[in-house]
PDB file of N, CA and C in Angstrom:
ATOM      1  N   UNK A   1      44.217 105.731  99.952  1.00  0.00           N
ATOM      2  CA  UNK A   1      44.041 105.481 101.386  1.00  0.00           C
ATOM      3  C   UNK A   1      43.001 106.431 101.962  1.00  0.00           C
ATOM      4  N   UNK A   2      43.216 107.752 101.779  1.00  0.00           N
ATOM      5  CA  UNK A   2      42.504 108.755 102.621  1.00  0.00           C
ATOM      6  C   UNK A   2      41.031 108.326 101.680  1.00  0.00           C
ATOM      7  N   UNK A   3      40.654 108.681 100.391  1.00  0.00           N
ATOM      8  CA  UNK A   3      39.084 108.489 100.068  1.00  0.00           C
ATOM      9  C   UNK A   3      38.948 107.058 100.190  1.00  0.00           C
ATOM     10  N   UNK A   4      39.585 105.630 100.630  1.00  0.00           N
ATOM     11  CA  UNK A   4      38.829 104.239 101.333  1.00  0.00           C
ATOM     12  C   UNK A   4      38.208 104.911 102.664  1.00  0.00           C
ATOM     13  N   UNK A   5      39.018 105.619 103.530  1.00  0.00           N
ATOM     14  CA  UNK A   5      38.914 106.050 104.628  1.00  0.00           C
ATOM     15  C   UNK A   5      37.747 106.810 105.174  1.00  0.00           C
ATOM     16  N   UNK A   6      37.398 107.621 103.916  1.00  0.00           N
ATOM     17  CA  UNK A   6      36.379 108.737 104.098  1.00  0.00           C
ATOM     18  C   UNK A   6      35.034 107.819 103.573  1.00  0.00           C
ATOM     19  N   UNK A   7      34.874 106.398 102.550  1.00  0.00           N
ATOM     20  CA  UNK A   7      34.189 105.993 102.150  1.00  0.00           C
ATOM     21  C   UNK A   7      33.557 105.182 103.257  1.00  0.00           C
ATOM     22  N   UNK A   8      34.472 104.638 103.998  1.00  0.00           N
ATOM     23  CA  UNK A   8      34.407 103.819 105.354  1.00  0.00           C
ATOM     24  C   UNK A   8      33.450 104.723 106.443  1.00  0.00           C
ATOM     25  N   UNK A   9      34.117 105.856 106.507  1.00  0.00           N
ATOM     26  CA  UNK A   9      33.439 106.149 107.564  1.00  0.00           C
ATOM     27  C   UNK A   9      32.073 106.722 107.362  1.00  0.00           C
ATOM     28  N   UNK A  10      31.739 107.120 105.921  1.00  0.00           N
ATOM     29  CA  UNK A  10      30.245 107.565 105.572  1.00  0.00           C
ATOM     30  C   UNK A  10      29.295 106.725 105.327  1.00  0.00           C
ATOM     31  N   UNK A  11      29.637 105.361 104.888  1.00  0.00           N
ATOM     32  CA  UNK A  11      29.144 104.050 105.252  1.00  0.00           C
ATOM     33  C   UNK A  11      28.556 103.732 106.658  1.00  0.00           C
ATOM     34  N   UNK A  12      29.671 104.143 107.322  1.00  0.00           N
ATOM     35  CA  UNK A  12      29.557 103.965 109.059  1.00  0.00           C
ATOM     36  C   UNK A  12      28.400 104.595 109.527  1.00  0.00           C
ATOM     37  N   UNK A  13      28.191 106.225 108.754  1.00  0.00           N
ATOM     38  CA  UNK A  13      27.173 107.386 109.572  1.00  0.00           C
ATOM     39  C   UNK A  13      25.847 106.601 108.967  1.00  0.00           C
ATOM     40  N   UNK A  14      25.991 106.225 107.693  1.00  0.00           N
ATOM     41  CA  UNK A  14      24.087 105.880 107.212  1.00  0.00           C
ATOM     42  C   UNK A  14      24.028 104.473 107.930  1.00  0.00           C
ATOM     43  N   UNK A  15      24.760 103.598 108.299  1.00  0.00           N
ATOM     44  CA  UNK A  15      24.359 102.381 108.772  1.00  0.00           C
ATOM     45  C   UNK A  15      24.184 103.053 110.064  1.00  0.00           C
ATOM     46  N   UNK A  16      24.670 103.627 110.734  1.00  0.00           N
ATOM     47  CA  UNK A  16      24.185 103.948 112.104  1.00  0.00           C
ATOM     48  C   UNK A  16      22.558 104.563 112.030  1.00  0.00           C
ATOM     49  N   UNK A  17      22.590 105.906 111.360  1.00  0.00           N
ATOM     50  CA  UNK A  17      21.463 106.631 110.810  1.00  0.00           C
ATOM     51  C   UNK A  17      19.719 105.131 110.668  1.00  0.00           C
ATOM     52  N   UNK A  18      20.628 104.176 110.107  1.00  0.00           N
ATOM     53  CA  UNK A  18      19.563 103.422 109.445  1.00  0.00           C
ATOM     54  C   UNK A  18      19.192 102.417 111.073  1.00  0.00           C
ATOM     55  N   UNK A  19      20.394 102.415 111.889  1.00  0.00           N
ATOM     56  CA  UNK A  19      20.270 101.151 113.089  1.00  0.00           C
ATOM     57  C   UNK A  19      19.351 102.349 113.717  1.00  0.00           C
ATOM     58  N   UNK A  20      19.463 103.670 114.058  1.00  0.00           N
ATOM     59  CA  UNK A  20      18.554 104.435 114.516  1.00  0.00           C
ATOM     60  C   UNK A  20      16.821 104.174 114.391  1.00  0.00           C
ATOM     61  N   UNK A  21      16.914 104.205 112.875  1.00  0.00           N
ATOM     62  CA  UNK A  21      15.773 104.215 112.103  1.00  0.00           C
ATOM     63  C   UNK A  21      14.879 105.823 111.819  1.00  0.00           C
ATOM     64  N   UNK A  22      16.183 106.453 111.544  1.00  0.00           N
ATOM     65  CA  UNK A  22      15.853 108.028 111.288  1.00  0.00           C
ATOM     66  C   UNK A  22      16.101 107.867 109.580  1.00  0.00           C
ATOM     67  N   UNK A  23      15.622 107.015 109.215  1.00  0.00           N
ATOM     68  CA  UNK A  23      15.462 106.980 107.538  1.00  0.00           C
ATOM     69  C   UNK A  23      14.717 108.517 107.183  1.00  0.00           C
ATOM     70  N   UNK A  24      13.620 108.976 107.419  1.00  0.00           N
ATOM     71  CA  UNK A  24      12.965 110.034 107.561  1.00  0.00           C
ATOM     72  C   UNK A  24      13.707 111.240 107.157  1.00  0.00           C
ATOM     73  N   UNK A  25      14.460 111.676 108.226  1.00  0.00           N
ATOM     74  CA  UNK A  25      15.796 112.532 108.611  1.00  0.00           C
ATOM     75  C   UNK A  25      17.095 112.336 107.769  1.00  0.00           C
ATOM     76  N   UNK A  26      16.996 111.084 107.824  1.00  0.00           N
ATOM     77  CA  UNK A  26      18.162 111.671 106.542  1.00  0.00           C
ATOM     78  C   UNK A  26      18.244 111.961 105.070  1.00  0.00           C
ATOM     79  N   UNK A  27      16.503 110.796 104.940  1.00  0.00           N
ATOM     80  CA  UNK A  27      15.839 112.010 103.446  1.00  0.00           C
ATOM     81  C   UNK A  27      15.555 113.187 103.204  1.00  0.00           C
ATOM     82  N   UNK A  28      15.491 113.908 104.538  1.00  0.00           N
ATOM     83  CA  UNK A  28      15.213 115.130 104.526  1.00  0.00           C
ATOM     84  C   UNK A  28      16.540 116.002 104.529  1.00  0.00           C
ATOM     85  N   UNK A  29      17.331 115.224 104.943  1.00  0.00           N
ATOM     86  CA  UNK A  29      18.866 116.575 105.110  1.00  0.00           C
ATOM     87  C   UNK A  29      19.337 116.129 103.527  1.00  0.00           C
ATOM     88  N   UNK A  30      18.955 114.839 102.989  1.00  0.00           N
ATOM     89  CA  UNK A  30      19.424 114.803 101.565  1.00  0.00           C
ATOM     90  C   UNK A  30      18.629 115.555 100.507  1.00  0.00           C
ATOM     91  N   UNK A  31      17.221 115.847 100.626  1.00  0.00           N
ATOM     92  CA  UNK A  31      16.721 116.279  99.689  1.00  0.00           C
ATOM     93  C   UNK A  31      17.119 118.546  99.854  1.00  0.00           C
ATOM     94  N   UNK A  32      16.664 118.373 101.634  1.00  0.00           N
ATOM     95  CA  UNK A  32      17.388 119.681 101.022  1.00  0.00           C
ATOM     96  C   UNK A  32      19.178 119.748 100.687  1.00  0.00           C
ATOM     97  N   UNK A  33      19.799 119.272 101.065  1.00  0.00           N
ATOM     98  CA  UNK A  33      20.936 119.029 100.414  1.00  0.00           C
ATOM     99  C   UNK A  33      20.796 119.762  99.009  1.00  0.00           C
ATOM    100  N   UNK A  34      20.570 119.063  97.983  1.00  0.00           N
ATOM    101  CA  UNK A  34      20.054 118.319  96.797  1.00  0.00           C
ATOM    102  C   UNK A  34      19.383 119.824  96.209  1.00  0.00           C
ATOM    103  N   UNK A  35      17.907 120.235  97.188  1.00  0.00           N
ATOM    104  CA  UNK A  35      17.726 122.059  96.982  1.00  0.00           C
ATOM    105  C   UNK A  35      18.712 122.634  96.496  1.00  0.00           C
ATOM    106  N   UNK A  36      19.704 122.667  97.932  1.00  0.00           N
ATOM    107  CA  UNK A  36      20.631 123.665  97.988  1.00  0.00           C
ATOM    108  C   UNK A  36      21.960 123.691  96.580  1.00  0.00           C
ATOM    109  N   UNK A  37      21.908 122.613  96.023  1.00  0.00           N
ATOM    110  CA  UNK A  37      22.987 122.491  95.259  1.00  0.00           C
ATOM    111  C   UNK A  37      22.603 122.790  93.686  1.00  0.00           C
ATOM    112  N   UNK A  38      20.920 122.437  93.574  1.00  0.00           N
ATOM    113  CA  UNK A  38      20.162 122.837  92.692  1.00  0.00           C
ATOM    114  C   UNK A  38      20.361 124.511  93.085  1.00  0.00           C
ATOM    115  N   UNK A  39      19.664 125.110  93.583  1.00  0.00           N
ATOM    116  CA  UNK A  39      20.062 126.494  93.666  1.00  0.00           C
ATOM    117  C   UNK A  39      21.485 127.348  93.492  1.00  0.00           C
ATOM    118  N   UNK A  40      22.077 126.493  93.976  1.00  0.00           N
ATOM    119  CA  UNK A  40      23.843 126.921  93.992  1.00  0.00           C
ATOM    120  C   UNK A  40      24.244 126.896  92.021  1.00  0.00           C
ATOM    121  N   UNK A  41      23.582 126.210  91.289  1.00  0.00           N
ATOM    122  CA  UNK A  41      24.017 125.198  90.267  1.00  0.00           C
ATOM    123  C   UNK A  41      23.426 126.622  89.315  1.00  0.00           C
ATOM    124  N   UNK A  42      21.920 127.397  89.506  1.00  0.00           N
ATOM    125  CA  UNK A  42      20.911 127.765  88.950  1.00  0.00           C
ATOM    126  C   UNK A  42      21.378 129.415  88.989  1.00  0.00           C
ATOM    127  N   UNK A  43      21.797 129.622  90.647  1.00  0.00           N
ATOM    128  CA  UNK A  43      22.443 131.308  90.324  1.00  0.00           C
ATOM    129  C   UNK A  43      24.016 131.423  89.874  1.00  0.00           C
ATOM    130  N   UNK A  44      24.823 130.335  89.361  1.00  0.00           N
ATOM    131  CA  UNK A  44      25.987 129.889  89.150  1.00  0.00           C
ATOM    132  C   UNK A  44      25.705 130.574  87.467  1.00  0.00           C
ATOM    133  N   UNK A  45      24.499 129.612  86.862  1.00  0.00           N
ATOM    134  CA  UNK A  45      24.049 130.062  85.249  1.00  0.00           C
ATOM    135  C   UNK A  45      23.417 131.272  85.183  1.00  0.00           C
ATOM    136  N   UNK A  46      22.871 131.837  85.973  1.00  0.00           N
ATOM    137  CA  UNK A  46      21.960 133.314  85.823  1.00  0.00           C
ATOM    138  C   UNK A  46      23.437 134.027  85.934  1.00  0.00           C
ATOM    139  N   UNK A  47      24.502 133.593  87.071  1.00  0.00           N
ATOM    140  CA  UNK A  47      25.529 135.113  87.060  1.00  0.00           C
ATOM    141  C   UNK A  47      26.270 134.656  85.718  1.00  0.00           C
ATOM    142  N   UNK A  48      26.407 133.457  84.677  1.00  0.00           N
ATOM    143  CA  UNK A  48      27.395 133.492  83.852  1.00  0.00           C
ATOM    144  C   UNK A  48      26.548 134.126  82.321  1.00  0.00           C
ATOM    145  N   UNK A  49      24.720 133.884  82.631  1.00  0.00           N
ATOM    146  CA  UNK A  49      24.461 134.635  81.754  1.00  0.00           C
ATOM    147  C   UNK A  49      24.348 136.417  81.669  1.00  0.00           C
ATOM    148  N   UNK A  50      24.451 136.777  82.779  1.00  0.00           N
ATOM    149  CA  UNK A  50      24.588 138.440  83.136  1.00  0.00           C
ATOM    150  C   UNK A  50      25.901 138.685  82.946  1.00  0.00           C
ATOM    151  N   UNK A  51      26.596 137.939  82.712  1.00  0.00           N
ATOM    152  CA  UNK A  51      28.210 137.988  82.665  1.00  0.00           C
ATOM    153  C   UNK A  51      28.503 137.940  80.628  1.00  0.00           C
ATOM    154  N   UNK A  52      27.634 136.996  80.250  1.00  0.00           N
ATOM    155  CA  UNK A  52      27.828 136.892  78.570  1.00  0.00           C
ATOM    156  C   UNK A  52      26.935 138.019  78.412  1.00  0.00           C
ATOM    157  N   UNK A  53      25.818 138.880  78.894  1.00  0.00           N
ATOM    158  CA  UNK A  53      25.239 139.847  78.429  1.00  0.00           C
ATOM    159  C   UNK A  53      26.080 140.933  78.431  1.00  0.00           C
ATOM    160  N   UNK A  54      26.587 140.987  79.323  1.00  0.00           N
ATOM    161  CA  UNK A  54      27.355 142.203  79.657  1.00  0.00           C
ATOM    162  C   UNK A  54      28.876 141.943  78.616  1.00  0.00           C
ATOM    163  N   UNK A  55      29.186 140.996  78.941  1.00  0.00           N
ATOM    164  CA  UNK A  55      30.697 141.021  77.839  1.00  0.00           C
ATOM    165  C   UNK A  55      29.886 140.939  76.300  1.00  0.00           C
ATOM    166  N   UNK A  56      29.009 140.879  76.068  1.00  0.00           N
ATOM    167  CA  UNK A  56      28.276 141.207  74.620  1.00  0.00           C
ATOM    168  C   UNK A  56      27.715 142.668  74.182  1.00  0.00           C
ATOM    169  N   UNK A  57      27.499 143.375  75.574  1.00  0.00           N
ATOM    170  CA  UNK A  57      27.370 144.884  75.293  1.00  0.00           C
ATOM    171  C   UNK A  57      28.456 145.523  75.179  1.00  0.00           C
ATOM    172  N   UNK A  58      29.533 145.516  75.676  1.00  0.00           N
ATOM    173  CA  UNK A  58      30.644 145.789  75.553  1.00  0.00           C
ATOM    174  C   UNK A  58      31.702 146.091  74.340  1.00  0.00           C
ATOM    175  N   UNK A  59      31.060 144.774  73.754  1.00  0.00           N
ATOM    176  CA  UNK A  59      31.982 144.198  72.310  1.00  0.00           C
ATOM    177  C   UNK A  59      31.536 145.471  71.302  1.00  0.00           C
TER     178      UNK A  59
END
């Protein structure tokens, strides 16, 4: 019920977005989106490799 609900209503925001015709704008909040999760994804692997360096000096 609740994720039909949440699918419904995000349906709702891009068809509105699109009756606007801010297509533009919402490629842009998606691509940085998309940045941001790339970055999130990238210092996620740099801290787990400073993390296997360090539990390898250790050993």
């Amino acid at each position: 019920m609740s994720p039909f609900r949440r699918t419904t209503a995000f349906a709702r925001d891009m068809g509105k977005g699109a009756a606007k015709g801010r297509g533009a704008d919402g490629a842009l909040r998606q691509a940085l989106a998309r940045r941001r999760l790339e970055e999130r994804r990238e210092a996620q692997m740099l801290k787990q490799q400073l993390y296997d360096v360090f539990s390898d000096d250790s050993h």
